[in-house]
C-alpha atoms as a PDB file:
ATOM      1  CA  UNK A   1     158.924 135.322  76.233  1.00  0.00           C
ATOM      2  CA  UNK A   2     155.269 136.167  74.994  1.00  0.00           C
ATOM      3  CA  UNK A   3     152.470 134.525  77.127  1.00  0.00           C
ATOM      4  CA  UNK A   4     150.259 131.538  75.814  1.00  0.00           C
ATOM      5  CA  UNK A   5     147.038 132.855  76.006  1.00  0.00           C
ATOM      6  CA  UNK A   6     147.064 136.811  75.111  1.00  0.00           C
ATOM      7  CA  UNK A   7     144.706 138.199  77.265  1.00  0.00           C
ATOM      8  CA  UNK A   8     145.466 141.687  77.239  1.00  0.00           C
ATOM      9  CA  UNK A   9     146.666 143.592  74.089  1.00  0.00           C
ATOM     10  CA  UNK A  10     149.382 146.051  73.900  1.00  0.00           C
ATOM     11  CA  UNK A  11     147.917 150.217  72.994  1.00  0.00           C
ATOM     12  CA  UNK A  12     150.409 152.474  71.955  1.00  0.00           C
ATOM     13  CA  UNK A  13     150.564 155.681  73.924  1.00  0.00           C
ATOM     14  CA  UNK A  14     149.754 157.681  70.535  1.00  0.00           C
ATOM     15  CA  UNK A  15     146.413 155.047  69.733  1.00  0.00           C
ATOM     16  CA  UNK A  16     143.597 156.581  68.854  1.00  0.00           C
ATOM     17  CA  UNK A  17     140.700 154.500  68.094  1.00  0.00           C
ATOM     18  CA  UNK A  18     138.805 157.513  65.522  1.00  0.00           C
ATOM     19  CA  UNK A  19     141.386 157.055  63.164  1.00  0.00           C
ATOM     20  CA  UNK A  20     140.302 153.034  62.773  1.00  0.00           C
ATOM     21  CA  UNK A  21     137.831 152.535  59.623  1.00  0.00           C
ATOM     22  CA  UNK A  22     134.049 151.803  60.654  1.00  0.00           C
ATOM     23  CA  UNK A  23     133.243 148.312  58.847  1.00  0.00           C
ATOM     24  CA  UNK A  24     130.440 149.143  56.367  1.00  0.00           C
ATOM     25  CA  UNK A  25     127.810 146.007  57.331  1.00  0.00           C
ATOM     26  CA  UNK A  26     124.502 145.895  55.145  1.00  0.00           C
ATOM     27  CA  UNK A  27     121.358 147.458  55.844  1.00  0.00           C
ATOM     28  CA  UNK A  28     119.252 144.617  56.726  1.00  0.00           C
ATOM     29  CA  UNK A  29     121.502 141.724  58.350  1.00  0.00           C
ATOM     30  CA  UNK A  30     120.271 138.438  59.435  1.00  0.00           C
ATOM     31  CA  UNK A  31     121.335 136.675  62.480  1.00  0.00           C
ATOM     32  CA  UNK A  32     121.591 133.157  62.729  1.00  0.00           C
ATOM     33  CA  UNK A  33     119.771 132.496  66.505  1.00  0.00           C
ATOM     34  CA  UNK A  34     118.172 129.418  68.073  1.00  0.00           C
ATOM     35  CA  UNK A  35     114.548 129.400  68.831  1.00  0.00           C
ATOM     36  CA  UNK A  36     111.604 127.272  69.628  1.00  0.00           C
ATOM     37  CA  UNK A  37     108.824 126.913  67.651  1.00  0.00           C
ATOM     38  CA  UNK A  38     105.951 128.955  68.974  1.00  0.00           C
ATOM     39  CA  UNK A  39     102.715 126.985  68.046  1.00  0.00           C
ATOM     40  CA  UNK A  40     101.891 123.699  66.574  1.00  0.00           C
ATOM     41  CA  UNK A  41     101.891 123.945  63.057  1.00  0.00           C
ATOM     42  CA  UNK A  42     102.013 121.956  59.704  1.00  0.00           C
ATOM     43  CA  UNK A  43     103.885 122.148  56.574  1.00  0.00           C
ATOM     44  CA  UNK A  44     102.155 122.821  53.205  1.00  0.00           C
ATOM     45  CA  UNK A  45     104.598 120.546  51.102  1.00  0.00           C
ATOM     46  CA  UNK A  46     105.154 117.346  52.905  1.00  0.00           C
ATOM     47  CA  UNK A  47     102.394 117.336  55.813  1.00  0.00           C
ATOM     48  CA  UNK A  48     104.827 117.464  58.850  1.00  0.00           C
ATOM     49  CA  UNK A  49     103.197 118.034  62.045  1.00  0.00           C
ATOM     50  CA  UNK A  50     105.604 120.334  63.896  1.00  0.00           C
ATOM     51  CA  UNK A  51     104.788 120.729  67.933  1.00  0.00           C
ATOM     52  CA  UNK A  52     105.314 123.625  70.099  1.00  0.00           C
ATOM     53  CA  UNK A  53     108.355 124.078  71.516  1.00  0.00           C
ATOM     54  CA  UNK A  54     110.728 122.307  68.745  1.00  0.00           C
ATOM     55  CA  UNK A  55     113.798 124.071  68.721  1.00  0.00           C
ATOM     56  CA  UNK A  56     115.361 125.325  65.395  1.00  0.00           C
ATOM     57  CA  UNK A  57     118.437 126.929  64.321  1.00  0.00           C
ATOM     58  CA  UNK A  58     116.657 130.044  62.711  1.00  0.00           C
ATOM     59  CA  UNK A  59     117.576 133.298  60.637  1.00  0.00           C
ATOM     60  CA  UNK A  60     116.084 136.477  62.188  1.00  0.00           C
ATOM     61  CA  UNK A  61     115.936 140.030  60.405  1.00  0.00           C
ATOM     62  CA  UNK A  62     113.966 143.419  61.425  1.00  0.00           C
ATOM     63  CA  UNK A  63     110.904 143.830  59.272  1.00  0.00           C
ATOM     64  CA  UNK A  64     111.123 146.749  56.999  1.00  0.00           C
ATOM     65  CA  UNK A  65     108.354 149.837  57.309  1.00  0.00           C
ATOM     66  CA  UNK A  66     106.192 147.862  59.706  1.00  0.00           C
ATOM     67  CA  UNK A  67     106.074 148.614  63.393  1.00  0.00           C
ATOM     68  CA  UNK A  68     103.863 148.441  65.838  1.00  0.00           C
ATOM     69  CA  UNK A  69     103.638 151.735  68.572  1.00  0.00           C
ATOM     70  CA  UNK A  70     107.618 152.218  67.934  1.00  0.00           C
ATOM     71  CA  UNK A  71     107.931 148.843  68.697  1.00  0.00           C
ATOM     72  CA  UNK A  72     110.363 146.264  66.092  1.00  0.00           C
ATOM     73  CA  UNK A  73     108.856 143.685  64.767  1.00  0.00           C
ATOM     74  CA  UNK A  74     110.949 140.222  63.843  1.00  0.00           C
ATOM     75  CA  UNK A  75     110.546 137.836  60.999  1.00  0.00           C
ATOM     76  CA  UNK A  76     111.842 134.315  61.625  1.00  0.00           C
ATOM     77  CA  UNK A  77     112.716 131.592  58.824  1.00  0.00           C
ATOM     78  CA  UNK A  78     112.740 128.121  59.629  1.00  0.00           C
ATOM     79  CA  UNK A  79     112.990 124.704  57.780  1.00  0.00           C
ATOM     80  CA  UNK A  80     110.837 121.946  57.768  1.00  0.00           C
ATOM     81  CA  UNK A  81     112.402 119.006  59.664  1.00  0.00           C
ATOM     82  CA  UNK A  82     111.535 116.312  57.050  1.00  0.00           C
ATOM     83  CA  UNK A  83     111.195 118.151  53.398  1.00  0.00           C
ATOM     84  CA  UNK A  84     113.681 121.079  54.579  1.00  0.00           C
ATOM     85  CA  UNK A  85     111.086 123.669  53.042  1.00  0.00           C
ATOM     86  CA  UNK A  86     111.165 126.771  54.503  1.00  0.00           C
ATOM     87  CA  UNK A  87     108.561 128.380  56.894  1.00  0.00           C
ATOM     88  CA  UNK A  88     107.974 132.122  57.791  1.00  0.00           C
ATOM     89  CA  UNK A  89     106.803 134.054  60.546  1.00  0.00           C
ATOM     90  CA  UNK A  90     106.728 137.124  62.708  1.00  0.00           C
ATOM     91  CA  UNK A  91     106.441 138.832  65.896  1.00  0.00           C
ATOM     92  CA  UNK A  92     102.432 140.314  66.023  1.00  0.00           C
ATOM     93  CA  UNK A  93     103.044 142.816  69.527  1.00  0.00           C
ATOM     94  CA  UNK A  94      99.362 143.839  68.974  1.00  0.00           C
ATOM     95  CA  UNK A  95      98.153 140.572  70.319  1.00  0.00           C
ATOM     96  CA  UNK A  96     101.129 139.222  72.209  1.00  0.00           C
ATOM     97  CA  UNK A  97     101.597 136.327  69.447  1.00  0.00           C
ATOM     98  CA  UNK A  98     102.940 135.136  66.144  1.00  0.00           C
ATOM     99  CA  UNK A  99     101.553 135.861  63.033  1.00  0.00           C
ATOM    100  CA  UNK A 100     102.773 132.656  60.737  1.00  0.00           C
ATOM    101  CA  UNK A 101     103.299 134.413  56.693  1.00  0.00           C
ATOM    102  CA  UNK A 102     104.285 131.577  54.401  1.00  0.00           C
ATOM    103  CA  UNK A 103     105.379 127.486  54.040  1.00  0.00           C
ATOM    104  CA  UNK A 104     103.082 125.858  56.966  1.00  0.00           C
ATOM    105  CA  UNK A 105      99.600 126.084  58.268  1.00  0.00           C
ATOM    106  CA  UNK A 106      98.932 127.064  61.833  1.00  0.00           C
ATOM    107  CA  UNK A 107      96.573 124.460  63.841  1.00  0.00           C
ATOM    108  CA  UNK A 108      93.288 124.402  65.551  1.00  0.00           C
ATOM    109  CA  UNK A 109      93.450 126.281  69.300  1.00  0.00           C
ATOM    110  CA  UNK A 110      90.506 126.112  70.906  1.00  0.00           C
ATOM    111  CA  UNK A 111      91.258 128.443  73.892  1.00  0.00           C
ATOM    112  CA  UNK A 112      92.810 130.841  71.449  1.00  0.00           C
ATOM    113  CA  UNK A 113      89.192 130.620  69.357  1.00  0.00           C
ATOM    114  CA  UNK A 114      87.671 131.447  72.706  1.00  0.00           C
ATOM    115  CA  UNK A 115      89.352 134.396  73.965  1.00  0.00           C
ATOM    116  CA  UNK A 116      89.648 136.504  70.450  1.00  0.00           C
ATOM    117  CA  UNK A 117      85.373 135.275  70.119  1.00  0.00           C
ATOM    118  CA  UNK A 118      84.442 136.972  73.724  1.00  0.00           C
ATOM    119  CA  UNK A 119      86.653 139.846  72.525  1.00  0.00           C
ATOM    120  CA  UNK A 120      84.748 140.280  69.755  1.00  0.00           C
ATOM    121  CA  UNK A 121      81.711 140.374  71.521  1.00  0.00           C
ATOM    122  CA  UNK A 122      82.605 143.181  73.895  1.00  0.00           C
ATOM    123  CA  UNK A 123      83.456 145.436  71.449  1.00  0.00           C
ATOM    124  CA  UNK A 124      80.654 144.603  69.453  1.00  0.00           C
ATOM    125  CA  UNK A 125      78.658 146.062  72.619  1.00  0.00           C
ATOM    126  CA  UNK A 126      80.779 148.455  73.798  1.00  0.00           C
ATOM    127  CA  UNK A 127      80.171 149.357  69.989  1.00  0.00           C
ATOM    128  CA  UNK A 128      76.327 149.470  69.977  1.00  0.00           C
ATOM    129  CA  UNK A 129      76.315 151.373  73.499  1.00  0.00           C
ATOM    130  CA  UNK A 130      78.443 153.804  71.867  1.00  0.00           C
ATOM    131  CA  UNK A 131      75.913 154.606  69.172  1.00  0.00           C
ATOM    132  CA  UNK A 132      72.953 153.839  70.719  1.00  0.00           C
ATOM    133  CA  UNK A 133      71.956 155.116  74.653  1.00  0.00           C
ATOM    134  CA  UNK A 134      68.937 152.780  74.336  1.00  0.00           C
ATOM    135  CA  UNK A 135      71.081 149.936  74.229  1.00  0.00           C
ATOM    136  CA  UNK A 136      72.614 151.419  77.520  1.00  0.00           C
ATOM    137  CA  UNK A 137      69.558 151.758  78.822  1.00  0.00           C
ATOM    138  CA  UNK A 138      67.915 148.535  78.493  1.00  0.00           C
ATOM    139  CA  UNK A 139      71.154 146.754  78.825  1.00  0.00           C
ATOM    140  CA  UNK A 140      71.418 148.119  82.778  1.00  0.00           C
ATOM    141  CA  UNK A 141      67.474 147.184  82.940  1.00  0.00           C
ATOM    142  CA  UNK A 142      68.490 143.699  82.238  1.00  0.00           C
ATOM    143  CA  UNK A 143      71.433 143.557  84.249  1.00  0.00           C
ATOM    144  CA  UNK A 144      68.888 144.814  87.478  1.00  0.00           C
ATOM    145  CA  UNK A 145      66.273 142.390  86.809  1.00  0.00           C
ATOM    146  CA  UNK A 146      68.891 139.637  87.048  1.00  0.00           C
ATOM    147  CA  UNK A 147      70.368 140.324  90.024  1.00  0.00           C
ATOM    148  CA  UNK A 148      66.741 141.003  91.677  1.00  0.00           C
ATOM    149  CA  UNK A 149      66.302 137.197  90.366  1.00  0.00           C
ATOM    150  CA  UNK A 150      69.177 135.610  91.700  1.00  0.00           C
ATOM    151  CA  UNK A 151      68.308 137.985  95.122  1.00  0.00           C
ATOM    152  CA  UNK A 152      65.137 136.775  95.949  1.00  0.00           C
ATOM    153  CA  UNK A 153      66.146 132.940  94.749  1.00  0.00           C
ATOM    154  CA  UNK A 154      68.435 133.430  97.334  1.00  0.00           C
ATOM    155  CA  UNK A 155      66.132 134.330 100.275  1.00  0.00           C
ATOM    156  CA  UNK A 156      63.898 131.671  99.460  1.00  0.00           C
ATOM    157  CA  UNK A 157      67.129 129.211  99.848  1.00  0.00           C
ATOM    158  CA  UNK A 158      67.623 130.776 103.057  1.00  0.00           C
ATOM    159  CA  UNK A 159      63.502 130.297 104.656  1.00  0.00           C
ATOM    160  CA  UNK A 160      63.662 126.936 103.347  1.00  0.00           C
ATOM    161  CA  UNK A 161      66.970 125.982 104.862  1.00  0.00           C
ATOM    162  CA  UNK A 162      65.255 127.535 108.244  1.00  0.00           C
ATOM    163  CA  UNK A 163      61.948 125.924 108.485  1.00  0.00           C
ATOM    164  CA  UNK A 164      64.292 122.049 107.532  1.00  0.00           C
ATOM    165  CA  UNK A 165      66.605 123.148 110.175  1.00  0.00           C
ATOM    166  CA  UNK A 166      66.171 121.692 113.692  1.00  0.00           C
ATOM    167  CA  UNK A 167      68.384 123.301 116.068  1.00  0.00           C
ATOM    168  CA  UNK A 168      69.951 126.957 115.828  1.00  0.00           C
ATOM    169  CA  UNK A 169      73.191 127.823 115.755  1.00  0.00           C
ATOM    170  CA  UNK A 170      72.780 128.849 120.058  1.00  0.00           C
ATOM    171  CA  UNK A 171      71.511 125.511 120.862  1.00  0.00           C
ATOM    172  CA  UNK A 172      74.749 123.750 118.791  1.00  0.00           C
ATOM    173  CA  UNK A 173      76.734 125.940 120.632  1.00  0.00           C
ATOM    174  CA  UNK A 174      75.141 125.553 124.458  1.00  0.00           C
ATOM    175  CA  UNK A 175      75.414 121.721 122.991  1.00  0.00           C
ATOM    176  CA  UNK A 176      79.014 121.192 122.681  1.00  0.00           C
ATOM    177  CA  UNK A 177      79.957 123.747 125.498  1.00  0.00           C
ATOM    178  CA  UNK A 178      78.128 120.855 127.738  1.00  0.00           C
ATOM    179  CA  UNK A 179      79.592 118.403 126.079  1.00  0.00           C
ATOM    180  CA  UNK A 180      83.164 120.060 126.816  1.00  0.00           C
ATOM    181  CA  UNK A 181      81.910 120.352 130.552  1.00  0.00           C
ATOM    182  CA  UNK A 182      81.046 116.692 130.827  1.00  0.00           C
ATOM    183  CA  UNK A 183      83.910 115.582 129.167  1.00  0.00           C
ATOM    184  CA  UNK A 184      86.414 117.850 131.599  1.00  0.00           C
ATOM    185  CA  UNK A 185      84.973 116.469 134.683  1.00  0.00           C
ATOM    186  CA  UNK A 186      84.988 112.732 133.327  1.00  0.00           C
ATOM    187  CA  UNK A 187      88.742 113.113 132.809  1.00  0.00           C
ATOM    188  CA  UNK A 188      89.371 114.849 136.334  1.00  0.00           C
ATOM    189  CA  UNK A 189      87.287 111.746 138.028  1.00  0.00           C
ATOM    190  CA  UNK A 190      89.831 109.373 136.337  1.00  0.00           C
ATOM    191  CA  UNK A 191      93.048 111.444 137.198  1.00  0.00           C
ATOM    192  CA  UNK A 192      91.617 111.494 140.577  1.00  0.00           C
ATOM    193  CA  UNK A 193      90.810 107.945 140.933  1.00  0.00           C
ATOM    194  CA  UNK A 194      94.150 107.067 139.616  1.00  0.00           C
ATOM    195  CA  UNK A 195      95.873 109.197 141.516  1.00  0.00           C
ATOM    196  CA  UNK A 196      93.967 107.476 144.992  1.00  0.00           C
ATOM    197  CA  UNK A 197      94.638 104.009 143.559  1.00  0.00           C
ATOM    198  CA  UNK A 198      98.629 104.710 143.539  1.00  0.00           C
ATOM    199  CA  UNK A 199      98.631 107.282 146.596  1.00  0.00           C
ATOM    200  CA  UNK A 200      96.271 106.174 148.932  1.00  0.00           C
ATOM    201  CA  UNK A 201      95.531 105.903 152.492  1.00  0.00           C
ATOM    202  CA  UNK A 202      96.996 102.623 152.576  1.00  0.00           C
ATOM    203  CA  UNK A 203     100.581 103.667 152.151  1.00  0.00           C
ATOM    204  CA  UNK A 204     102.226 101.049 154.041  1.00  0.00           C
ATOM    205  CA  UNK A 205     102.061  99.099 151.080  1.00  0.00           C
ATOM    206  CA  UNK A 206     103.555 100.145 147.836  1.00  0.00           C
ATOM    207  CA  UNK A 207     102.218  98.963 144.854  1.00  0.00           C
ATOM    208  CA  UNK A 208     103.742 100.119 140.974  1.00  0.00           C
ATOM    209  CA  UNK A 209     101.329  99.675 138.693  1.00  0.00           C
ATOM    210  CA  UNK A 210     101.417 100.635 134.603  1.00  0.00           C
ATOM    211  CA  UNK A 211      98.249 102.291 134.022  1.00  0.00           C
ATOM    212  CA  UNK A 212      96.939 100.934 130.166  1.00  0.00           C
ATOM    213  CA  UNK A 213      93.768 101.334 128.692  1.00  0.00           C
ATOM    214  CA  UNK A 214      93.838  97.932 127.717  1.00  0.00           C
ATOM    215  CA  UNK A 215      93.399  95.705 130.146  1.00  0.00           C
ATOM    216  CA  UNK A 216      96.162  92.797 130.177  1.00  0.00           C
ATOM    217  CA  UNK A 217      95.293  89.595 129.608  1.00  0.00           C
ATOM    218  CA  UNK A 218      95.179  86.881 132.649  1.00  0.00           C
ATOM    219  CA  UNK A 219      97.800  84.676 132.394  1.00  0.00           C
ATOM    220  CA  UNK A 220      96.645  81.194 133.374  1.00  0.00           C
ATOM    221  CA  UNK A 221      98.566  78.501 134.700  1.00  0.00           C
ATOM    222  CA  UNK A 222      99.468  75.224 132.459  1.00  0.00           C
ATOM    223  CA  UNK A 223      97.337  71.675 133.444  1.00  0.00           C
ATOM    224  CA  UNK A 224      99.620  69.436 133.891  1.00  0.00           C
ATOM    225  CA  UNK A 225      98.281  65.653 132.390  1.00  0.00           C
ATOM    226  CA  UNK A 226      99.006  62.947 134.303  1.00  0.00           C
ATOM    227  CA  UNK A 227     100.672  60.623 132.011  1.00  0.00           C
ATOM    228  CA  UNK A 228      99.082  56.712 131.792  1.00  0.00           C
ATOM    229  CA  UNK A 229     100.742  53.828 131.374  1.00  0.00           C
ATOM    230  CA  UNK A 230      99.893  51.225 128.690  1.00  0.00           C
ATOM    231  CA  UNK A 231      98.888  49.047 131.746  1.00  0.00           C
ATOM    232  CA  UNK A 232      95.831  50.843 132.945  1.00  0.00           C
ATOM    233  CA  UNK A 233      93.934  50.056 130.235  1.00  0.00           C
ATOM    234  CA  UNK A 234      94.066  46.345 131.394  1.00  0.00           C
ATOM    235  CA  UNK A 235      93.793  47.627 135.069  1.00  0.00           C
ATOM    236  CA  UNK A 236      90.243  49.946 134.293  1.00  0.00           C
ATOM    237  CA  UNK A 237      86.540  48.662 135.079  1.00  0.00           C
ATOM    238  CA  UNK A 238      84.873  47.263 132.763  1.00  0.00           C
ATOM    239  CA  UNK A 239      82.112  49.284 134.120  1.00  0.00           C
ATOM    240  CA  UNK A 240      83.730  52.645 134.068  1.00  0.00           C
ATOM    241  CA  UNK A 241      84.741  51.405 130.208  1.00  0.00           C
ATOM    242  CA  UNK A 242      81.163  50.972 129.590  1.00  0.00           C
ATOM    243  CA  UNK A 243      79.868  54.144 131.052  1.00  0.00           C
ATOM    244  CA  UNK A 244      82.436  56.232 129.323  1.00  0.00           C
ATOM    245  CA  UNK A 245      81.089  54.580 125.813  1.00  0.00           C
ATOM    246  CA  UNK A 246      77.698  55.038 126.614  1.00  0.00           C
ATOM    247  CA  UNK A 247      78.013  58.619 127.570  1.00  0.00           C
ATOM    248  CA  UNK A 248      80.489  59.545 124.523  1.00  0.00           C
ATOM    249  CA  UNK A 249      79.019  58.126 121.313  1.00  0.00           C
ATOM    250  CA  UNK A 250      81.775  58.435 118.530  1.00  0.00           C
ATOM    251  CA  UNK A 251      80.018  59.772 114.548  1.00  0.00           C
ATOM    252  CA  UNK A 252      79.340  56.753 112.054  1.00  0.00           C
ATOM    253  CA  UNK A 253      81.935  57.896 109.890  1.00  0.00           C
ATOM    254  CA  UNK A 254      84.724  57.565 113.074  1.00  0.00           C
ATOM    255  CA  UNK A 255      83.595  54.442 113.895  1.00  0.00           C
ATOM    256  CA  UNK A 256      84.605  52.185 110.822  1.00  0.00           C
ATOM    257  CA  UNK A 257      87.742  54.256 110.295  1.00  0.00           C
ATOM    258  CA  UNK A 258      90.716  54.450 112.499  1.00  0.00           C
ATOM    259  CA  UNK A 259      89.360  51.771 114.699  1.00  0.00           C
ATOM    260  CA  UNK A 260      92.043  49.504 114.513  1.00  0.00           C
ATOM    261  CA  UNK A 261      94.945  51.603 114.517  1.00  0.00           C
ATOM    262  CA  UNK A 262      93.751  53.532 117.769  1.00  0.00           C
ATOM    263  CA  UNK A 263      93.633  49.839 119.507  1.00  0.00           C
ATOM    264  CA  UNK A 264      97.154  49.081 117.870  1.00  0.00           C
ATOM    265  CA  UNK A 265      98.464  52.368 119.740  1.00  0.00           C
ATOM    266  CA  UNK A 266      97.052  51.762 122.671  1.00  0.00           C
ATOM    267  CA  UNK A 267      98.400  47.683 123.132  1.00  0.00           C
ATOM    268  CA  UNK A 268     101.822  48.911 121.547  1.00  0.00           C
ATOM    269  CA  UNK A 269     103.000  49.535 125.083  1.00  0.00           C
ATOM    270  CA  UNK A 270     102.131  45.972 126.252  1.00  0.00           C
ATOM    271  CA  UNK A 271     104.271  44.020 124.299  1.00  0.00           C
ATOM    272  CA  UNK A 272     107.721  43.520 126.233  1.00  0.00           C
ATOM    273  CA  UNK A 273     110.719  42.149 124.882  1.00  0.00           C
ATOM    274  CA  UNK A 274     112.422  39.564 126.924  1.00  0.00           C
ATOM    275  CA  UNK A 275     116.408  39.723 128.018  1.00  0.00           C
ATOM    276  CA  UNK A 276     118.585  36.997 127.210  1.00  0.00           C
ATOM    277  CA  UNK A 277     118.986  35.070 130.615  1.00  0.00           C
ATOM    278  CA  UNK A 278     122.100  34.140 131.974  1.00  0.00           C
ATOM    279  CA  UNK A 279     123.334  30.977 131.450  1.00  0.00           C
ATOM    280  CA  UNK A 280     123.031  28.957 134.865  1.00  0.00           C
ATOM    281  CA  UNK A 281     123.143  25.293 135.324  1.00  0.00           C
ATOM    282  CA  UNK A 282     120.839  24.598 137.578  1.00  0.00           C
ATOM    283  CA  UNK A 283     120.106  20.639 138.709  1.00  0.00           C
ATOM    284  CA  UNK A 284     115.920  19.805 138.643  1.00  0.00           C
ATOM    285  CA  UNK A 285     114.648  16.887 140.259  1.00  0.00           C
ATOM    286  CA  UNK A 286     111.729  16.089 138.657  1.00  0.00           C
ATOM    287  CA  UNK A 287     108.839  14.988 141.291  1.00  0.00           C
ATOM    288  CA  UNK A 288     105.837  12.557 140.713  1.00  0.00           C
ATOM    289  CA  UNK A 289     102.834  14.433 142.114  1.00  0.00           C
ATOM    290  CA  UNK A 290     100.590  11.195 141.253  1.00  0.00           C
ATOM    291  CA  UNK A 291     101.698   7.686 141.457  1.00  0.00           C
ATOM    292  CA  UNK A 292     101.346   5.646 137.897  1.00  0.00           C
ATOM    293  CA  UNK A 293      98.293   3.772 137.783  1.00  0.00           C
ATOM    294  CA  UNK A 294     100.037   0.671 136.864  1.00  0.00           C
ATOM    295  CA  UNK A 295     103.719  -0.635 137.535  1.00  0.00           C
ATOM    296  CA  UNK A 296     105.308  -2.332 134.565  1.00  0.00           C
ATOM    297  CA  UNK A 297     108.389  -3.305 134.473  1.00  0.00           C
ATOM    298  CA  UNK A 298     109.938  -0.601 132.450  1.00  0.00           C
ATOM    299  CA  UNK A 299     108.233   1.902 134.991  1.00  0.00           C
ATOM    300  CA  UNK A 300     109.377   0.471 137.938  1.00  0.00           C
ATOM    301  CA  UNK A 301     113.105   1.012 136.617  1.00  0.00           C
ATOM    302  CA  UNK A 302     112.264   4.774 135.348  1.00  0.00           C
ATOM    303  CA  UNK A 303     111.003   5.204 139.005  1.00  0.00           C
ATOM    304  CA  UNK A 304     113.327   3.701 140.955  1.00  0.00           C
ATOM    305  CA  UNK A 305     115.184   5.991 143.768  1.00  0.00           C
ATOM    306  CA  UNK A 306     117.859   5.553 146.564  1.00  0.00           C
ATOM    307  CA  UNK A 307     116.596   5.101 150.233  1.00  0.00           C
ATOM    308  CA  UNK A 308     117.024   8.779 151.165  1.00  0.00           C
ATOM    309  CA  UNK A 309     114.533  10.089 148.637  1.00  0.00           C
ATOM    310  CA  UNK A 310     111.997   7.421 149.404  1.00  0.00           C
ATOM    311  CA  UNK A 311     112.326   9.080 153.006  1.00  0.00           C
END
């Protein structure tokens, strides 16, 4: 049985690889790679804007008779995302960058502007100092005069900062090294005093205490109200009534509202309702306190008794 997955061919004993044919490839091949786009650019037929770093499936070939210090240099062909037009450009080793050759138009950098415009200007010098040892010399005159400037703008900084200042440096310094004193021997007076609060001569008694900066609150006990009944109201003075008015005068506005619904709450408790008695028959004679001022006949029969009551 043959495996699966060949991994490992089978070489005769008599294989020799010289006698295989060399495939005959052409001179200038292009690889199909994957790159990213290397600057923000535009393309010349539809107007794409194409950012930095947009990745692109890309043909690369070596560029023929052009080389720069031994070194290869690359051309790259892309396609526009939108129109599909194609867009050309190469490696530039010289300044560590791309050159872009044909299809788009390379955008504004403002940095890149910057650096290759101070290049410029230091070879332009190193240029004229080359040809001309005047230009050296006044060039190094300049140079001396302005750091003589910025020298002596500098020590008059310095005076005017000194004559401002109030204290020296010593006196900050003797300052806070008294300040660190004081401080030390505040803290040992406290540890101490703490110390003679919890261990002191008085050790009969035992006290634990938790030492806070904060001191804690005092609790304080509740009042307890006496509670009135609705009778003492009846029961007051009138005098004590009268005083308390006189001595508490109520607002205008609390006197014409609320008035009658305080006195309602404080009569509520007055009214009592009655229990149903028992039924009990219980025999009244009624009694004449005063005798009728005349006796009629009629009364005399209304008032008549038996012998024993008369008694």
């Amino acid at each position: 049985m043959s495996e699966r997955k060949v991994l490992n061919k089978y070489y005769p004993p008599d294989f020799d690889p010289n006698d295989i044919p060399r495939l005959k490839q052409e001179r200038n091949r292009q690889w199909n790679i994957r790159i990213m786009a290397p600057f923000n650019m535009r393309c010349n037929t539809c107007g794409e804007y194409i950012y930095k770093g947009k990745k692109f499936n890309s043909r690369k070939e070596d560029v023929e008779d052009e080389d720069y210090l031994g070194l290869k240099i690359f051309r790259f062909y892309i396609r526009c995302p939108r129109c599909v037009a194609e867009i050309a450009f190469k490696t530039d080793p010289a300044s560590t960058d791309y050159a872009l050759e044909a299809g788009a138009t390379r955008n504004f950098e403002a940095a890149k502007t910057a650096e290759l415009l101070a290049r410029r200007e230091i070879e332009e010098k190193e240029a004229e100092e080359k040809n001309n040892p005047m230009k050296v010399l006044e060039n190094r005159t300049k140079a001396s005069r302005q750091e003589m400037d910025m020298l002596e703008t500098l020590e008059d900084l310095k005076q005017l900062n000194s004559r401002h200042a109030k204290l020296d440096h010593e006196q900050v310094i003797k300052k806070h090294e008294i300040y660190e004193q004081k401080l030390k021997e505040l803290q040992d007076e406290e540890d101490e005093n703490f110390v003679q609060s919890i261990f002191g001569k008085n050790q009969q008694k035992v006290m634990k205490r938790l030492h806070d900066d904060d001191e804690a609150e005092e609790i304080v006990p509740p009042i307890k109200k006496e509670k009135q009944k609705p009778t003492d109201i009846l029961s007051a003075q009138p005098s004590l009534a009268s005083s308390s008015k006189s001595s508490v005068e109520k607002p205008a506005w609390s006197k014409s509202i609320g008035s009658i619904a305080a006195s309602k709450n404080k009569l509520s408790g007055l009214i009592v309702k009655k229990k149903p008695e028992a039924a009990v028959k219980v025999e009244v004679t009624p009694k004449l306190s005063n005798p009728p001022a005349a006796n009629t006949g009629l009364s005399l029969v209304g008032a008549y008794s038996d012998s024993d009551q008369s008694d």
